[in-house]
Protein backbone atom coordinates (compact mmCIF):
# COMPACT_ATOMS: atom_id res chain seq x y z
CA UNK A 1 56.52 -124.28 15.75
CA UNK A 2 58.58 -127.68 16.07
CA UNK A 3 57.82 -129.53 19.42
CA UNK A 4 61.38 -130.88 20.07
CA UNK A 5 61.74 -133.84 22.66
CA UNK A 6 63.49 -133.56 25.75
CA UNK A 7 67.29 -135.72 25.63
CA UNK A 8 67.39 -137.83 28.86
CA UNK A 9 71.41 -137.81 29.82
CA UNK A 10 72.52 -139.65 32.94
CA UNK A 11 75.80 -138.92 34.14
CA UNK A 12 78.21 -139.60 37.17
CA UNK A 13 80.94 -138.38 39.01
CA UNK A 14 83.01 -137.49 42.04
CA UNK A 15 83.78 -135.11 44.63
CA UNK A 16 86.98 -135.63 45.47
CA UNK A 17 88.87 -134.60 48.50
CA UNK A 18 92.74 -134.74 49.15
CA UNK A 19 94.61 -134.38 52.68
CA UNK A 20 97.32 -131.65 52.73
CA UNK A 21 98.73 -131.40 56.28
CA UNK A 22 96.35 -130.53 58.46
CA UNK A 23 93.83 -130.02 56.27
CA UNK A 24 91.47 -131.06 53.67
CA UNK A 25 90.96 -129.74 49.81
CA UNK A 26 88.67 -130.53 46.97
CA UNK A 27 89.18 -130.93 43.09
CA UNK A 28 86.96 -128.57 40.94
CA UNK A 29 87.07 -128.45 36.93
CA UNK A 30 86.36 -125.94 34.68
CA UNK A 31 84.18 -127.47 31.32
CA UNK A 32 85.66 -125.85 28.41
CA UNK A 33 82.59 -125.93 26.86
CA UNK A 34 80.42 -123.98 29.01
CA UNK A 35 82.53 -121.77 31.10
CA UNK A 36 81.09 -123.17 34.62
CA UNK A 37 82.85 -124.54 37.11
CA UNK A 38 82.18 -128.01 38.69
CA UNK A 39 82.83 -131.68 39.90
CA UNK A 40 84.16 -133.42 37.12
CA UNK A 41 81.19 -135.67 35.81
CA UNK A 42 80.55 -137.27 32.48
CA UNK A 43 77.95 -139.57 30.95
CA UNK A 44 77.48 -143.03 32.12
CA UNK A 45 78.05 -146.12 29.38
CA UNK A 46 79.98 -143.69 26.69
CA UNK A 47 83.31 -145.91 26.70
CA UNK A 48 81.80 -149.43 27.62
CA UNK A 49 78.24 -150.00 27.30
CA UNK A 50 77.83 -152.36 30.24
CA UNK A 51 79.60 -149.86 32.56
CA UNK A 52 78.67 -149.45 36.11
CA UNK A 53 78.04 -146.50 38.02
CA UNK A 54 80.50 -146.44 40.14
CA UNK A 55 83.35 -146.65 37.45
CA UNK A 56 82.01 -144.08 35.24
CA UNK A 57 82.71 -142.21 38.04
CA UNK A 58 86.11 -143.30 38.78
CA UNK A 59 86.98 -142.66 34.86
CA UNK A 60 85.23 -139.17 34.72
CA UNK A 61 87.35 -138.18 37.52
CA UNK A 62 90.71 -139.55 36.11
CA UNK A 63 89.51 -137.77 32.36
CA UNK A 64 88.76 -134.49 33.48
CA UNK A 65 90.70 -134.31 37.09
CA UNK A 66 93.98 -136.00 35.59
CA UNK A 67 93.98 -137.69 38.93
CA UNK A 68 93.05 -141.06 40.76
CA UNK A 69 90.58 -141.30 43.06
CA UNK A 70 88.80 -144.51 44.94
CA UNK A 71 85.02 -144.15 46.38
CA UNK A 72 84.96 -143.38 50.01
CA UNK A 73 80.98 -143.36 50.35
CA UNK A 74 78.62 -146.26 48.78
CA UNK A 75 75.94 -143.88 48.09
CA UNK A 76 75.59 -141.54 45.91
CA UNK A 77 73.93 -138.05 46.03
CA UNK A 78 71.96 -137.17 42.70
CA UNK A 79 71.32 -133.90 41.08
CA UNK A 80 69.12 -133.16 38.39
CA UNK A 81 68.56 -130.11 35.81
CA UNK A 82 67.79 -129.24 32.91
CA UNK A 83 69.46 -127.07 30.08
CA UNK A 84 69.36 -125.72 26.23
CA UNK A 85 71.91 -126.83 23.67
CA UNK A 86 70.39 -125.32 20.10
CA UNK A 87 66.91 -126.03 20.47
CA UNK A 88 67.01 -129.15 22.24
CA UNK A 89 66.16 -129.47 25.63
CA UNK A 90 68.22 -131.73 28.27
CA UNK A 91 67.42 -133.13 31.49
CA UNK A 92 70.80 -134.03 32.72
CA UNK A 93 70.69 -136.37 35.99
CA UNK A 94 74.23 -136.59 38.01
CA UNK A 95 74.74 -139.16 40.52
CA UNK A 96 77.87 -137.69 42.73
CA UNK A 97 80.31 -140.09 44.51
CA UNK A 98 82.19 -138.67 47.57
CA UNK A 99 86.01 -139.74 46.61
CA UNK A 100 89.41 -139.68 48.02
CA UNK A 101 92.74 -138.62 46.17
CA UNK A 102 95.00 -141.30 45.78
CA UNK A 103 97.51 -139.85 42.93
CA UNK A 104 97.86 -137.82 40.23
CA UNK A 105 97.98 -134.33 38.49
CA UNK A 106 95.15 -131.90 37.77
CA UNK A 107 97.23 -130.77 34.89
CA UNK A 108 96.98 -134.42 33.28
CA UNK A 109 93.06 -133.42 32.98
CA UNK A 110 91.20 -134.01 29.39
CA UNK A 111 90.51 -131.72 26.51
CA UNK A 112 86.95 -131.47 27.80
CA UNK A 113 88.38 -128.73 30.68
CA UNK A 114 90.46 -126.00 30.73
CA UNK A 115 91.01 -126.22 34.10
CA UNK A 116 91.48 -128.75 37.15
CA UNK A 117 92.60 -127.72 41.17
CA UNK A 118 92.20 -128.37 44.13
CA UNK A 119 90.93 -125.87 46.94
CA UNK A 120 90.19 -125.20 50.28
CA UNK A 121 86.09 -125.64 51.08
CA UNK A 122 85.57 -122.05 51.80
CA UNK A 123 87.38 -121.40 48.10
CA UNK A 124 85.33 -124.19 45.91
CA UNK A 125 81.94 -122.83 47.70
CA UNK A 126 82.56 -119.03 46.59
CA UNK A 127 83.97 -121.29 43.20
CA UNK A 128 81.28 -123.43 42.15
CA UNK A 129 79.00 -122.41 39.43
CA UNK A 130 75.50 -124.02 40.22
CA UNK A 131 73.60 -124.51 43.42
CA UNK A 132 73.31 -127.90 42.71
CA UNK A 133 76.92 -128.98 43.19
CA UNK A 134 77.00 -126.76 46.28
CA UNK A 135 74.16 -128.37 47.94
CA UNK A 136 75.83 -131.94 46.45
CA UNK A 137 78.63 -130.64 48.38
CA UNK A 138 77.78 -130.36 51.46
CA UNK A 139 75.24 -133.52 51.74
CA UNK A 140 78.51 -135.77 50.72
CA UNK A 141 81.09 -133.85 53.05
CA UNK A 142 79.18 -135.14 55.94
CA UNK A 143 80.26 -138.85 54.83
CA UNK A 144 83.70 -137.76 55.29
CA UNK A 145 85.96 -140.54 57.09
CA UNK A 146 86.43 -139.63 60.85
CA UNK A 147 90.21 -139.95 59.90
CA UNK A 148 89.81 -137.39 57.90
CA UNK A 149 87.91 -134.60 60.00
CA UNK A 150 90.15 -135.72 62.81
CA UNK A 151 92.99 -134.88 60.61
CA UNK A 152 91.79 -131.60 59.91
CA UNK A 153 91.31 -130.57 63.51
CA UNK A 154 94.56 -131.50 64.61
């Protein structure tokens, strides 16, 4: 039996939040690939080898969201896992960017997704695929901007 190494992938991306009203919704994508639904995230460095963080972010979001979005939060949270594509095992490491909405369509998303909305938190928790981006969730939401909850009381 073959020993196959294990493919290091570093990724980033955003969770992205939009005011409507009184209230406060989040963008989710569905990967065409693998069926799950998610934050759209994508690997760091694929278009511009010298790319930061921070804009790989930005640009995953704008590819697979079809929208704009500008970082709201400095730091990031990180996920890891691992998964199986053939025989080759990946360790896939995701640093998530709490964003806001500035413009934009979800249907404008990439080929990479079949899908791209934006729902209310209640919706995207029952939504989300993995654990992961539900416990992602919920350490960035706290980093919300106080205009924002305030918003969303009112």
């Amino acid at each position: 039996m073959q020993n196959n190494p294990t493919v290091i992938e570093k990724s980033a991306g955003g969770i992205v939040y939009k005011r409507v009203a009184s209230s406060i919704s989040w963008l989710i994508v569905k990967h065409k690939g693998a069926l799950h639904w998610g934050f759209p995230k994508g690997h760091i460095g694929d278009k511009n080898s010298n790319e930061a963080i921070e804009e790989a972010a930005i640009r995953e979001v704008q590819e697979e969201g079809g929208i704009t979005a500008k970082i709201v939060h400095a730091d990031s949270v990180q996920t890891s896992y691992f998964f199986r594509r053939g025989q080759t095992l990946h360790k896939k490491t995701v640093d998530y960017f709490l964003m806001e909405y500035i413009s934009g369509d979800t249907k404008n998303h990439d080929h990479e997704v079949s899908a791209a909305k934006f729902l209310d938190e209640e919706t995207l928790l029952e939504t989300l695929t993995f654990d992961t981006d539900r416990k992602a969730f919920k350490k960035l939401k706290n980093f919300l901007p106080v205009s924002s909850i305030q918003n969303q009381i009112l």
